[in-house]
C-alpha atoms as a PDB file:
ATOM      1  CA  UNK A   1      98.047 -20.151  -3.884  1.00  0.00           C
ATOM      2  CA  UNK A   2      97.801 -16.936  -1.150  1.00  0.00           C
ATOM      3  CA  UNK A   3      99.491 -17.398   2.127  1.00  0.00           C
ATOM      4  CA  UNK A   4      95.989 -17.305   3.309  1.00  0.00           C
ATOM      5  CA  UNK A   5      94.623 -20.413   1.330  1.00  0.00           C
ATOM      6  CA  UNK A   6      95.073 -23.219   2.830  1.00  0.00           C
ATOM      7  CA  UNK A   7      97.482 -25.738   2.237  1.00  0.00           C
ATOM      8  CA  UNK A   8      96.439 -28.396   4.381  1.00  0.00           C
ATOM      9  CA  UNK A   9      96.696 -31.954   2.269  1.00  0.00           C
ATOM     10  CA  UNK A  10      99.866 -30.743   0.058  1.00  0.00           C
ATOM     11  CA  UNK A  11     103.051 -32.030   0.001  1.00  0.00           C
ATOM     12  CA  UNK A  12     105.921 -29.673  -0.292  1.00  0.00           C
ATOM     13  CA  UNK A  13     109.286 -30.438  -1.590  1.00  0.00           C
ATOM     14  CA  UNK A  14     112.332 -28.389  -2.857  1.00  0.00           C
ATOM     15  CA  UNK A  15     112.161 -27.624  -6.231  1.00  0.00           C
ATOM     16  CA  UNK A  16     114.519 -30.128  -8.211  1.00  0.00           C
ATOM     17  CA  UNK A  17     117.414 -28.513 -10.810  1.00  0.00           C
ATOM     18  CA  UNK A  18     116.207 -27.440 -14.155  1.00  0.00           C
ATOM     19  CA  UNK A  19     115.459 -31.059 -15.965  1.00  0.00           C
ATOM     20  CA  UNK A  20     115.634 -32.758 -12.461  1.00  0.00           C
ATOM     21  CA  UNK A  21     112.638 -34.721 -10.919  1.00  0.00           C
ATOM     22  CA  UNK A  22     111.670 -35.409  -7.305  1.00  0.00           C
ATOM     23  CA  UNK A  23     109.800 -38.197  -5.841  1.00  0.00           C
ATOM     24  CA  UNK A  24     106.659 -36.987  -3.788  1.00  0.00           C
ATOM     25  CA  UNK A  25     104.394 -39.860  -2.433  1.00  0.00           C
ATOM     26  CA  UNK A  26     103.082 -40.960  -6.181  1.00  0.00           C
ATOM     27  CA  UNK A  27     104.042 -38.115  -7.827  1.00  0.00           C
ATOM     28  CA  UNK A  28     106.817 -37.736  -9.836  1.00  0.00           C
ATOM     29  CA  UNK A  29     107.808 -33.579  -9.921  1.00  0.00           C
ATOM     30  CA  UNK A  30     109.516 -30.990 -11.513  1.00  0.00           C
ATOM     31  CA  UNK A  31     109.047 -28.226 -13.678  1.00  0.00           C
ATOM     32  CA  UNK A  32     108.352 -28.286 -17.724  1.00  0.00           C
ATOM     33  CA  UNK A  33     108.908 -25.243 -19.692  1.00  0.00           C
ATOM     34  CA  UNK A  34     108.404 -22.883 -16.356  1.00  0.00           C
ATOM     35  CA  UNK A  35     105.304 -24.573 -15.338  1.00  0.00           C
ATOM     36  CA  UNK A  36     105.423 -26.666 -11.873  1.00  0.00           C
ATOM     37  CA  UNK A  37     104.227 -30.698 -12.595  1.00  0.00           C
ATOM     38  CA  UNK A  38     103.078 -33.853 -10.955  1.00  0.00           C
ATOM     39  CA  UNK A  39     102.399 -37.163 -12.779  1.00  0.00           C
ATOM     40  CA  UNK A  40     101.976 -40.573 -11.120  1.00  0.00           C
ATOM     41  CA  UNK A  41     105.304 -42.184 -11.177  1.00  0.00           C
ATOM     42  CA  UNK A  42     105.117 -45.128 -13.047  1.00  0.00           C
ATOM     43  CA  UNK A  43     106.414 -45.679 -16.307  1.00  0.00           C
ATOM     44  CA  UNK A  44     103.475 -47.288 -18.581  1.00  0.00           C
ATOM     45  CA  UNK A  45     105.971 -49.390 -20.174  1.00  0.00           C
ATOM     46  CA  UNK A  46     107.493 -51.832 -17.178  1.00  0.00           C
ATOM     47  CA  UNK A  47     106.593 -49.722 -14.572  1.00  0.00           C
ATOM     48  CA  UNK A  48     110.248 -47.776 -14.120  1.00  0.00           C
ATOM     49  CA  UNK A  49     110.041 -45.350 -11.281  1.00  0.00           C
ATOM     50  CA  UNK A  50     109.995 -42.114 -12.921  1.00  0.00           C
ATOM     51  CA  UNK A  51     110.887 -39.609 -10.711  1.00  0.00           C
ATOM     52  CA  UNK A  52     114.399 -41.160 -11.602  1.00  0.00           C
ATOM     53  CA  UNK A  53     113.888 -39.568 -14.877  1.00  0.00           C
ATOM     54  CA  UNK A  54     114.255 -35.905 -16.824  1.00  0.00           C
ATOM     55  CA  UNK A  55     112.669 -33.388 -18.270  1.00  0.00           C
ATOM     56  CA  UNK A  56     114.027 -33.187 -22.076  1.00  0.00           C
ATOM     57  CA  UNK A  57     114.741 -30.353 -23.862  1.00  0.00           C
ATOM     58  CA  UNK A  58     110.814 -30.229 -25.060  1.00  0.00           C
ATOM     59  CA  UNK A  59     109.107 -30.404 -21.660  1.00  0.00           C
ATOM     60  CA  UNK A  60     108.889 -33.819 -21.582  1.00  0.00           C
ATOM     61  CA  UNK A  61     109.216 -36.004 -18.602  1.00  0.00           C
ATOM     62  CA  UNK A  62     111.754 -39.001 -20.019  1.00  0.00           C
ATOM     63  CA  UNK A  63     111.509 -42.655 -18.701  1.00  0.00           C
ATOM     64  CA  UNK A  64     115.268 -43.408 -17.665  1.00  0.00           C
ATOM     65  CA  UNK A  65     115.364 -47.288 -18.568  1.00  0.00           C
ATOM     66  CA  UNK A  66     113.779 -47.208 -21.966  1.00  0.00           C
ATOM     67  CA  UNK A  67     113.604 -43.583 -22.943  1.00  0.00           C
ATOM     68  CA  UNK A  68     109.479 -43.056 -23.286  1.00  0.00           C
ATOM     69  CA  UNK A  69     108.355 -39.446 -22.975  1.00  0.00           C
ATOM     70  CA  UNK A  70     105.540 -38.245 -21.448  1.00  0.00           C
ATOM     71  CA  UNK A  71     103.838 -35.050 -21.592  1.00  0.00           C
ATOM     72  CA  UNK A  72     103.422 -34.074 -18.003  1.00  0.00           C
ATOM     73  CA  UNK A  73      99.789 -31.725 -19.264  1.00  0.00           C
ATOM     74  CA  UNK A  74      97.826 -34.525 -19.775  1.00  0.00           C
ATOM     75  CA  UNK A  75     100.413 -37.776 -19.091  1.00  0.00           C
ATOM     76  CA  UNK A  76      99.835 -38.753 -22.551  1.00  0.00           C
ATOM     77  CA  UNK A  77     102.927 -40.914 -24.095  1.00  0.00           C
ATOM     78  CA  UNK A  78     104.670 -38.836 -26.843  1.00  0.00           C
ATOM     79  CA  UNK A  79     106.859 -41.340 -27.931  1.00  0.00           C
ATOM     80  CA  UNK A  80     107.688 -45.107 -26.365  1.00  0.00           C
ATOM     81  CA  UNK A  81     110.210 -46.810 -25.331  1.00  0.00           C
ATOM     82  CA  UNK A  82     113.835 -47.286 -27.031  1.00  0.00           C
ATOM     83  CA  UNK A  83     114.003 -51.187 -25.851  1.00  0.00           C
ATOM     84  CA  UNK A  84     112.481 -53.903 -23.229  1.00  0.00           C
ATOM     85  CA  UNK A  85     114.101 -55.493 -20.166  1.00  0.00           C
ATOM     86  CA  UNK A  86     117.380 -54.911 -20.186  1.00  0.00           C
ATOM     87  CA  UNK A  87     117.796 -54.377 -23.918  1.00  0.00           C
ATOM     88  CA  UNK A  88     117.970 -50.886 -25.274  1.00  0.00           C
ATOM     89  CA  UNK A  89     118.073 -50.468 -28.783  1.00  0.00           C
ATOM     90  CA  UNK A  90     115.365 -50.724 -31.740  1.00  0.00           C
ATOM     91  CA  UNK A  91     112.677 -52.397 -31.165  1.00  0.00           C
ATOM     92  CA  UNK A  92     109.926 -52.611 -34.156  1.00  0.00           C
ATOM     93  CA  UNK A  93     106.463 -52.775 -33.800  1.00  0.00           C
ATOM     94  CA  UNK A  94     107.194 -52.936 -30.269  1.00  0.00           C
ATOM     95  CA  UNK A  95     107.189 -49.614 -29.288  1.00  0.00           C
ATOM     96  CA  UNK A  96     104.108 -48.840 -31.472  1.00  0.00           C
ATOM     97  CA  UNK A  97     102.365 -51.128 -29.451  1.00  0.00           C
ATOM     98  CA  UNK A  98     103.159 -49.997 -26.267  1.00  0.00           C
ATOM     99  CA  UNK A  99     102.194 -46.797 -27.179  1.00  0.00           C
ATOM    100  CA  UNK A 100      98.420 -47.955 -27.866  1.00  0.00           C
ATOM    101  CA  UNK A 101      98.459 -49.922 -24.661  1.00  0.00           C
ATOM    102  CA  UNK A 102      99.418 -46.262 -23.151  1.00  0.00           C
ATOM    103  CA  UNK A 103      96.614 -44.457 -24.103  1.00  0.00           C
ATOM    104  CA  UNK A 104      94.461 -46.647 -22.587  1.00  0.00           C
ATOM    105  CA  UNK A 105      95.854 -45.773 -19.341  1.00  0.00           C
ATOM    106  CA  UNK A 106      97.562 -42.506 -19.516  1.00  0.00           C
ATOM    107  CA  UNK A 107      99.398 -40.858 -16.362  1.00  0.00           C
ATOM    108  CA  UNK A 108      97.430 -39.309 -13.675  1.00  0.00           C
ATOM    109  CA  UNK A 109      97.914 -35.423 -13.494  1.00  0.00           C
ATOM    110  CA  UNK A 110      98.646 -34.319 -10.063  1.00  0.00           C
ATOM    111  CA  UNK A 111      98.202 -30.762  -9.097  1.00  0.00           C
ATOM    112  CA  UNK A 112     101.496 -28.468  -8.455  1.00  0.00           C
ATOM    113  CA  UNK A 113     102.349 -25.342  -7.815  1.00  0.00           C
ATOM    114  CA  UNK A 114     105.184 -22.961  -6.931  1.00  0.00           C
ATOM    115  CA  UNK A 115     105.952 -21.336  -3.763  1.00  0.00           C
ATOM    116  CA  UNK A 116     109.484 -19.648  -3.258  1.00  0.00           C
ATOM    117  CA  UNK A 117     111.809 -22.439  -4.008  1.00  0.00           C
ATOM    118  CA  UNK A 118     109.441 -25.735  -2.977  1.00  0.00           C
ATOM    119  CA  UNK A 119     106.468 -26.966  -5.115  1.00  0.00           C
ATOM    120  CA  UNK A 120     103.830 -28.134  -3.394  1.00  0.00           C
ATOM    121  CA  UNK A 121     101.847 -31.072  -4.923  1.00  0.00           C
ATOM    122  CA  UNK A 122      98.316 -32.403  -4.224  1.00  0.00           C
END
Protein backbone atom coordinates (compact mmCIF):
# COMPACT_ATOMS: atom_id res chain seq x y z
CA UNK A 1 0.00 0.00 0.00
CA UNK A 2 1.30 3.77 -1.40
CA UNK A 3 1.02 6.62 0.97
CA UNK A 4 -1.47 7.72 -1.53
CA UNK A 5 -3.94 4.67 -1.27
CA UNK A 6 -6.13 4.96 1.07
CA UNK A 7 -6.24 3.45 4.26
CA UNK A 8 -9.46 4.38 5.50
CA UNK A 9 -11.19 1.05 7.26
CA UNK A 10 -7.66 -0.49 8.50
CA UNK A 11 -6.56 -1.03 11.71
CA UNK A 12 -2.99 -0.36 12.51
CA UNK A 13 -1.03 -1.83 15.27
CA UNK A 14 2.74 -2.17 16.15
CA UNK A 15 4.22 -4.98 14.76
CA UNK A 16 4.52 -7.76 17.58
CA UNK A 17 8.29 -9.50 18.27
CA UNK A 18 9.33 -12.17 15.91
CA UNK A 19 6.83 -15.26 16.99
CA UNK A 20 4.65 -12.69 18.95
CA UNK A 21 0.89 -12.06 18.12
CA UNK A 22 -1.33 -9.01 18.63
CA UNK A 23 -4.94 -8.77 19.14
CA UNK A 24 -6.68 -6.43 16.48
CA UNK A 25 -10.57 -6.32 16.71
CA UNK A 26 -11.03 -10.21 15.42
CA UNK A 27 -7.88 -10.60 14.13
CA UNK A 28 -5.25 -12.28 15.59
CA UNK A 29 -1.63 -10.73 13.94
CA UNK A 30 1.78 -11.17 13.39
CA UNK A 31 4.14 -12.09 10.90
CA UNK A 32 4.91 -15.84 9.42
CA UNK A 33 8.04 -16.46 7.62
CA UNK A 34 8.38 -12.47 6.66
CA UNK A 35 4.92 -12.22 5.47
CA UNK A 36 2.43 -9.85 7.61
CA UNK A 37 -0.99 -12.09 8.84
CA UNK A 38 -4.47 -11.82 10.16
CA UNK A 39 -6.70 -14.80 11.11
CA UNK A 40 -9.92 -14.61 13.15
CA UNK A 41 -8.97 -15.27 16.67
CA UNK A 42 -10.62 -18.14 17.78
CA UNK A 43 -9.19 -21.35 18.33
CA UNK A 44 -11.48 -24.09 16.42
CA UNK A 45 -10.93 -26.36 19.20
CA UNK A 46 -12.65 -24.54 22.52
CA UNK A 47 -12.51 -21.33 21.22
CA UNK A 48 -8.96 -20.12 23.05
CA UNK A 49 -8.23 -16.56 22.17
CA UNK A 50 -5.44 -16.81 19.86
CA UNK A 51 -3.77 -13.79 19.64
CA UNK A 52 -2.41 -15.19 23.06
CA UNK A 53 -0.58 -17.59 20.95
CA UNK A 54 2.88 -17.95 18.65
CA UNK A 55 4.13 -18.31 15.61
CA UNK A 56 6.30 -21.72 15.64
CA UNK A 57 9.32 -22.26 14.13
CA UNK A 58 7.32 -23.34 10.71
CA UNK A 59 5.08 -20.29 10.30
CA UNK A 60 2.47 -21.55 12.12
CA UNK A 61 0.20 -19.66 14.36
CA UNK A 62 0.08 -22.12 17.73
CA UNK A 63 -3.10 -22.33 19.97
CA UNK A 64 -1.60 -21.65 23.59
CA UNK A 65 -4.04 -23.99 25.69
CA UNK A 66 -3.93 -27.10 23.59
CA UNK A 67 -1.14 -26.59 21.13
CA UNK A 68 -3.24 -26.72 17.52
CA UNK A 69 -1.46 -25.04 14.63
CA UNK A 70 -2.83 -23.18 12.11
CA UNK A 71 -1.57 -22.08 8.90
CA UNK A 72 -2.24 -18.40 8.87
CA UNK A 73 -2.45 -18.67 4.37
CA UNK A 74 -5.52 -20.24 4.34
CA UNK A 75 -6.44 -20.86 8.41
CA UNK A 76 -6.43 -24.44 7.69
CA UNK A 77 -5.57 -26.68 10.98
CA UNK A 78 -2.14 -28.39 10.48
CA UNK A 79 -2.22 -30.35 13.38
CA UNK A 80 -4.88 -30.37 16.58
CA UNK A 81 -4.84 -30.07 19.78
CA UNK A 82 -2.38 -31.79 22.47
CA UNK A 83 -5.43 -32.23 25.14
CA UNK A 84 -9.14 -30.89 26.16
CA UNK A 85 -10.21 -28.68 29.08
CA UNK A 86 -7.73 -28.44 31.29
CA UNK A 87 -5.94 -31.67 30.41
CA UNK A 88 -2.91 -31.55 28.20
CA UNK A 89 -1.46 -34.62 27.20
CA UNK A 90 -2.43 -37.46 24.52
CA UNK A 91 -5.49 -37.60 23.54
CA UNK A 92 -6.45 -40.46 20.80
CA UNK A 93 -8.84 -40.22 18.28
CA UNK A 94 -9.59 -37.03 19.79
CA UNK A 95 -7.52 -34.83 18.10
CA UNK A 96 -8.22 -36.56 14.73
CA UNK A 97 -11.58 -35.60 15.18
CA UNK A 98 -11.25 -32.22 15.90
CA UNK A 99 -9.28 -31.82 13.08
CA UNK A 100 -12.27 -32.93 10.65
CA UNK A 101 -14.64 -30.75 12.58
CA UNK A 102 -11.88 -27.92 11.57
CA UNK A 103 -12.06 -28.12 8.11
CA UNK A 104 -15.44 -27.59 8.07
CA UNK A 105 -14.94 -24.25 9.43
CA UNK A 106 -11.48 -23.12 8.82
CA UNK A 107 -10.12 -19.56 10.05
CA UNK A 108 -11.08 -16.50 8.27
CA UNK A 109 -8.05 -14.81 6.44
CA UNK A 110 -7.86 -11.22 7.19
CA UNK A 111 -5.89 -8.94 5.02
CA UNK A 112 -2.38 -7.43 6.41
CA UNK A 113 0.19 -5.62 5.42
CA UNK A 114 3.40 -3.85 6.46
CA UNK A 115 4.07 -0.30 6.87
CA UNK A 116 7.33 0.85 8.77
CA UNK A 117 7.03 -0.91 12.02
CA UNK A 118 2.87 -1.27 12.33
CA UNK A 119 0.78 -3.74 10.21
CA UNK A 120 -2.24 -2.63 9.25
CA UNK A 121 -5.11 -5.19 9.04
CA UNK A 122 -8.49 -5.10 7.22
Amino acid sequence: MTHAEDTQGWAEVEAPPPGGVRRVGRYAVGESRGEPFAVTRRCRHQLRDLSDGRVDDEGCLVCPWHGARYDVRNGEMVSGPKGVAFYVGPTPGYTQLVRVLARWVPLRVGRAIRRGRSLLVR
